[in-house]
N, C-alpha and C. Protein backbone atom coordinates (compact mmCIF):
# COMPACT_ATOMS: atom_id res chain seq x y z
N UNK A 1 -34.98 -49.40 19.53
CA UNK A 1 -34.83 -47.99 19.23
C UNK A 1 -36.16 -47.30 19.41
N UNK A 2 -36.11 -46.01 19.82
CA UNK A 2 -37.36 -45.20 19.93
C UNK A 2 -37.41 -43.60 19.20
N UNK A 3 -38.32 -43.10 19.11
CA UNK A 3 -38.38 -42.33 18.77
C UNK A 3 -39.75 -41.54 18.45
N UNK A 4 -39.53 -39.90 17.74
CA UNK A 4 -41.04 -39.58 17.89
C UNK A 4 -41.02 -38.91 16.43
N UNK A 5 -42.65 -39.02 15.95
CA UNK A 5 -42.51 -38.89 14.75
C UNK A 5 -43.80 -37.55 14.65
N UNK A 6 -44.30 -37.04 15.92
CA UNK A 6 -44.81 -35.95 15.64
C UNK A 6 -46.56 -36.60 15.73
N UNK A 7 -47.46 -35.55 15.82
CA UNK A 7 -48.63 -35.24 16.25
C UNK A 7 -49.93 -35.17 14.62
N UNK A 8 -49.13 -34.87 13.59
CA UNK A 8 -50.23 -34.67 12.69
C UNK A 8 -50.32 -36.11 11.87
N UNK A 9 -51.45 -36.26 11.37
CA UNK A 9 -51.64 -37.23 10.63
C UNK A 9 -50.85 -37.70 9.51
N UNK A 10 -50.67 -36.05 9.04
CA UNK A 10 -49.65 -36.05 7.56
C UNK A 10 -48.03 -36.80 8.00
N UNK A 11 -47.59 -36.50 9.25
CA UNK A 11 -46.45 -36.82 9.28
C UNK A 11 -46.65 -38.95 8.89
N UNK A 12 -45.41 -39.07 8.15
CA UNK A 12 -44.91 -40.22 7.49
C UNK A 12 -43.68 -40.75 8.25
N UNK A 13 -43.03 -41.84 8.00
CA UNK A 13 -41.97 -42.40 8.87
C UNK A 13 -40.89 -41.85 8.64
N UNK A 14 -40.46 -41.19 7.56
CA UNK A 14 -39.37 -40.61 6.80
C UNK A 14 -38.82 -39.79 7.77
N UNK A 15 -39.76 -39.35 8.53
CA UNK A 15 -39.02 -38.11 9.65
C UNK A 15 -39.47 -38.81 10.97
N UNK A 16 -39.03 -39.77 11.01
CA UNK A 16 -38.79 -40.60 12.09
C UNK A 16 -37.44 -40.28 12.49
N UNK A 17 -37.40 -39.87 14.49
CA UNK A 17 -36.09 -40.06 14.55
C UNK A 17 -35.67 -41.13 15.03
N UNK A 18 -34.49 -41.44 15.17
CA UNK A 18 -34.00 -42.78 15.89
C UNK A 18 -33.46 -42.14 16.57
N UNK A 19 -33.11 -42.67 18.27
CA UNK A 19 -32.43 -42.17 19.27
C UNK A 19 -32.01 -43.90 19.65
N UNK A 20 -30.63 -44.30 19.55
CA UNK A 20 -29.82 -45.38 19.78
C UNK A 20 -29.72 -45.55 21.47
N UNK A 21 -30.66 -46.65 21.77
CA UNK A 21 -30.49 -47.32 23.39
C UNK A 21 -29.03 -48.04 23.20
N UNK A 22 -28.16 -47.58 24.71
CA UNK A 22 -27.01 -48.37 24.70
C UNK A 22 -27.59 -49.91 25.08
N UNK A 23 -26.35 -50.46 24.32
CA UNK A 23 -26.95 -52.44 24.59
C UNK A 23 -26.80 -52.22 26.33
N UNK A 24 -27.59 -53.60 26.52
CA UNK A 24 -27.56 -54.04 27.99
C UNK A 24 -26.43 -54.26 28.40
N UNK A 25 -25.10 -54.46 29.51
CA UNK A 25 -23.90 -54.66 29.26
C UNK A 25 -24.09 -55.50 31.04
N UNK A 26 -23.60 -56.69 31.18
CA UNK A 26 -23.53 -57.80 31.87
C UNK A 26 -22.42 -57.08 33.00
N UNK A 27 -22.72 -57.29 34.55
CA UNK A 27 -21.46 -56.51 35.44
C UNK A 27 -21.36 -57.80 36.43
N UNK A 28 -20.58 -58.76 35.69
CA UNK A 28 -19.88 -59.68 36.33
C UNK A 28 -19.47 -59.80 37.85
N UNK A 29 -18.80 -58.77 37.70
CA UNK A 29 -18.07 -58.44 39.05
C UNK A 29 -18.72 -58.01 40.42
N UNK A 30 -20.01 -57.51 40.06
CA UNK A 30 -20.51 -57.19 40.84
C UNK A 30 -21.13 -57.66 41.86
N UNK A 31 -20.72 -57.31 43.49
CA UNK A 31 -21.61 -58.01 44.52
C UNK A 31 -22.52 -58.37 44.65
N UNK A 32 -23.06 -59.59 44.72
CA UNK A 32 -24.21 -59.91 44.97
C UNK A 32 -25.53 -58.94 45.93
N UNK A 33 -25.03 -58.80 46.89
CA UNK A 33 -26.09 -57.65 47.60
C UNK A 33 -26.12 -55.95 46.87
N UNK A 34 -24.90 -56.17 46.46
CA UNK A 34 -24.94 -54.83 45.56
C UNK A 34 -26.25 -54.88 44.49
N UNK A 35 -25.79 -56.03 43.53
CA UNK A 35 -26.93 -56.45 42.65
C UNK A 35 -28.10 -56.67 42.99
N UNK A 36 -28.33 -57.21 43.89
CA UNK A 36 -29.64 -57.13 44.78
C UNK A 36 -30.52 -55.64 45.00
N UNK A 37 -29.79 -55.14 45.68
CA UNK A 37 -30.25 -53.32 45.65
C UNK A 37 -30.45 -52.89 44.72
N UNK A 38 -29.75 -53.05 43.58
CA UNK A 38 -30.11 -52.28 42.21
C UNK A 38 -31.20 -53.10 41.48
N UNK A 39 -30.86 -53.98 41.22
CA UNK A 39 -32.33 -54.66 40.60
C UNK A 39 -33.61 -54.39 41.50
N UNK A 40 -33.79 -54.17 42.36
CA UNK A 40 -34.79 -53.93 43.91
C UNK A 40 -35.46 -52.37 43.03
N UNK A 41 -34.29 -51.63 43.43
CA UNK A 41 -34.50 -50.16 42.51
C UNK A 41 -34.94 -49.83 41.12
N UNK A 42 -34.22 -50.63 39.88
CA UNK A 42 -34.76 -50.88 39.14
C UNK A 42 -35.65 -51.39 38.62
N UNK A 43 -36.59 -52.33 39.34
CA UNK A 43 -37.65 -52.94 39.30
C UNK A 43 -39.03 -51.87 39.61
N UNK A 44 -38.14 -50.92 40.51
CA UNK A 44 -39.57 -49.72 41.11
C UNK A 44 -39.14 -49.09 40.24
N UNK A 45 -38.46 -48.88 39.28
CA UNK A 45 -38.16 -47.25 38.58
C UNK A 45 -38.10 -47.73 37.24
N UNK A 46 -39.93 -47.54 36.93
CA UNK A 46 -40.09 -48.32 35.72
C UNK A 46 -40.27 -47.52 34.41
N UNK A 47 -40.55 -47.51 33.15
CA UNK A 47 -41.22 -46.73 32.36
C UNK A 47 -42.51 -46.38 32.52
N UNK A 48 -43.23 -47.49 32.93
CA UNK A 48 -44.54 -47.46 33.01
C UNK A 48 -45.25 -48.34 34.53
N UNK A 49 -45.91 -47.39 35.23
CA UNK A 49 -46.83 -47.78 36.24
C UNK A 49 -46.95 -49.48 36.44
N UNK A 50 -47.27 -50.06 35.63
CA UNK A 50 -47.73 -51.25 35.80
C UNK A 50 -46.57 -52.03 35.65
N UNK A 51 -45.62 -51.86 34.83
CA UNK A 51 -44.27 -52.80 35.09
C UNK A 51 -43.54 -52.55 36.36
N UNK A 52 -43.45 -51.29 37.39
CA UNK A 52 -43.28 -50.73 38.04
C UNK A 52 -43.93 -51.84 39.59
N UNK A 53 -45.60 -51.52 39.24
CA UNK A 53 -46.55 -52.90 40.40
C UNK A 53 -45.61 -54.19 40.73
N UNK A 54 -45.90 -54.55 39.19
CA UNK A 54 -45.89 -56.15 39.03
C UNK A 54 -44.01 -56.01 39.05
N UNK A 55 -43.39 -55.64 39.24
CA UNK A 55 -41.99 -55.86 38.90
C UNK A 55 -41.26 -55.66 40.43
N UNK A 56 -41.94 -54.29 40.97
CA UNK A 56 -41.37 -54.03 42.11
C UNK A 56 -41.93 -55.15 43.37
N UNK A 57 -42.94 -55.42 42.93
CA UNK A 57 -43.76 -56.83 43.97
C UNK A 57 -43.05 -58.29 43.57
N UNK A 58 -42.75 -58.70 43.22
CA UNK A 58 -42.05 -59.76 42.08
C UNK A 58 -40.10 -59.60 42.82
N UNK A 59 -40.18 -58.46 42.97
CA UNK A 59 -38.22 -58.35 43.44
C UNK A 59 -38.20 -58.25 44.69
N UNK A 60 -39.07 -57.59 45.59
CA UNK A 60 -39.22 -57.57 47.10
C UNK A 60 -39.67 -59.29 47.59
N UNK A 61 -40.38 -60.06 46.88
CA UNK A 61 -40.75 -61.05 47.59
C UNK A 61 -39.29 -62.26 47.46
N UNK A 62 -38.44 -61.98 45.90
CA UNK A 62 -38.13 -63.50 45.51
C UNK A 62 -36.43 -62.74 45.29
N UNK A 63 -35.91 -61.54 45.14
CA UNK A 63 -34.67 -61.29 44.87
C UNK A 63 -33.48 -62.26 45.90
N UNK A 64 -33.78 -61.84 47.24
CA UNK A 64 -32.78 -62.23 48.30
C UNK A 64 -32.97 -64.35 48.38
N UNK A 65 -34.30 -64.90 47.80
CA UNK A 65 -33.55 -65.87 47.33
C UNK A 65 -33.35 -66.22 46.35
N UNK A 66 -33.25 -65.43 45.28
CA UNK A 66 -32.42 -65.91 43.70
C UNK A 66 -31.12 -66.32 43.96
N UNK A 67 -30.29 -67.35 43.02
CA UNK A 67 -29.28 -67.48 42.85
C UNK A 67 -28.60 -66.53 42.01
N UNK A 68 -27.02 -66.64 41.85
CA UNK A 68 -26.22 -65.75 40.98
C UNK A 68 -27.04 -65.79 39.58
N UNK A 69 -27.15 -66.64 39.14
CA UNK A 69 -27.52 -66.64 38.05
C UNK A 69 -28.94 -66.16 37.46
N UNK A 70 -29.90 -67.03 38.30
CA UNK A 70 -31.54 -65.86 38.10
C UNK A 70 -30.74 -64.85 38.85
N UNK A 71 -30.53 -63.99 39.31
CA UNK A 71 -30.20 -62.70 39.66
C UNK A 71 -29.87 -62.11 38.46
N UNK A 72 -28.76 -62.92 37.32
CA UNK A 72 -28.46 -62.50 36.03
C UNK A 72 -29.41 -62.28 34.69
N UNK A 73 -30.14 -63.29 35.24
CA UNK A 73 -31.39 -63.53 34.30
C UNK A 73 -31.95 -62.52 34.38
N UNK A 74 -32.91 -62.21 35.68
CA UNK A 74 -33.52 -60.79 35.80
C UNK A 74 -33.33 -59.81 35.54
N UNK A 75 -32.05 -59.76 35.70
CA UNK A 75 -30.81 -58.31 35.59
C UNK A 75 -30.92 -58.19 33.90
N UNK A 76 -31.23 -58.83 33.26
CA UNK A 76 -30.96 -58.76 31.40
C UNK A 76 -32.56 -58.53 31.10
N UNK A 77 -33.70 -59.50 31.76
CA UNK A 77 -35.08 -59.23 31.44
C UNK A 77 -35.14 -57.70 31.42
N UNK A 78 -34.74 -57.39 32.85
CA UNK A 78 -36.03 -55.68 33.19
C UNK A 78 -34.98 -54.66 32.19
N UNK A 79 -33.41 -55.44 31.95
CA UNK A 79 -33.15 -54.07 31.50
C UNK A 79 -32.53 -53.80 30.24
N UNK A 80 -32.69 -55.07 29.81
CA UNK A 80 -32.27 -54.90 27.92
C UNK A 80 -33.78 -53.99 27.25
N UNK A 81 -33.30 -53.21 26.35
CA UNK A 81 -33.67 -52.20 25.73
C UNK A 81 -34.80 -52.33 25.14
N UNK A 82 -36.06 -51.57 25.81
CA UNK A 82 -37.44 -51.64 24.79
C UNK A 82 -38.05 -52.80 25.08
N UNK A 83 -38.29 -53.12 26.00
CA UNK A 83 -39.25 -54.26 26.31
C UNK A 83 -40.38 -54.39 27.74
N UNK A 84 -40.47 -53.13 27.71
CA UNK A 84 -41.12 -52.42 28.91
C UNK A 84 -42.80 -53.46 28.28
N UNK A 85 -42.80 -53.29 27.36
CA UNK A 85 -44.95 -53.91 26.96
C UNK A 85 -44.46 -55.04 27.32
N UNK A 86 -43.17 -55.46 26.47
CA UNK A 86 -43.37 -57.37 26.47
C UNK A 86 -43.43 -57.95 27.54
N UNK A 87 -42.66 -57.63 28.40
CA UNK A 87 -42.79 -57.55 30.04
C UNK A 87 -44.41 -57.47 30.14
N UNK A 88 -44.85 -56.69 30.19
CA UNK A 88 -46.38 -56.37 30.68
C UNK A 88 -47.45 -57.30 29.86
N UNK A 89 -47.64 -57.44 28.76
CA UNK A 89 -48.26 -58.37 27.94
C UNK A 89 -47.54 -59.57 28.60
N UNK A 90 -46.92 -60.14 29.06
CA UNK A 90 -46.11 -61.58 29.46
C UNK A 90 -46.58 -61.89 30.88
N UNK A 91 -46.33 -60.80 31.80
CA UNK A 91 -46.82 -61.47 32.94
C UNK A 91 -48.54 -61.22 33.25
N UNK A 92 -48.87 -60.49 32.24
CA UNK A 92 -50.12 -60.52 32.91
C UNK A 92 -51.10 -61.57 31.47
């Protein structure tokens, strides 16, 4: 969950908002080259610059030979909710 709690010092957590990320949701069905393209895309269309580098360099070299399954793997890493640092603290 994320949210913003404002600019002054005085502000406290109490007026914290929460804004609810939908869960990650698994697309079975989906074509393999389809999945390929989107993870490709999603890998460049990052929150932040540097997950963006290291993510979009990382899917151009090794996507087209992942199997179904690392394809699945990846597909849950870059895009389950709020883990844009852990990603970044992890690979580097």
């Amino acid at each position: 969950q994320r949210g913003y709690r404002g600019d002054s010092p005085k502000d406290s957590g109490k007026d914290l908002l929460e804004i609810p990320l939908p869960p990650w949701q698994e697309r079975p069905h989906e074509p393999l080259p389809t999945k390929r393209a989107r993870l490709l895309y999603e890998s460049r269309k990052r929150g932040m610059l540097e997950n963006c580098l290291l993510l979009s360099l990382f899917a151009k070299e090794n996507l087209n030979r992942m199997s179904e399954e690392q394809l699945n793997r990846y597909d849950r890493l870059i895009n389950e909710p709020s883990n844009d640092w852990d990603i970044y603290y992890w690979a580097t």
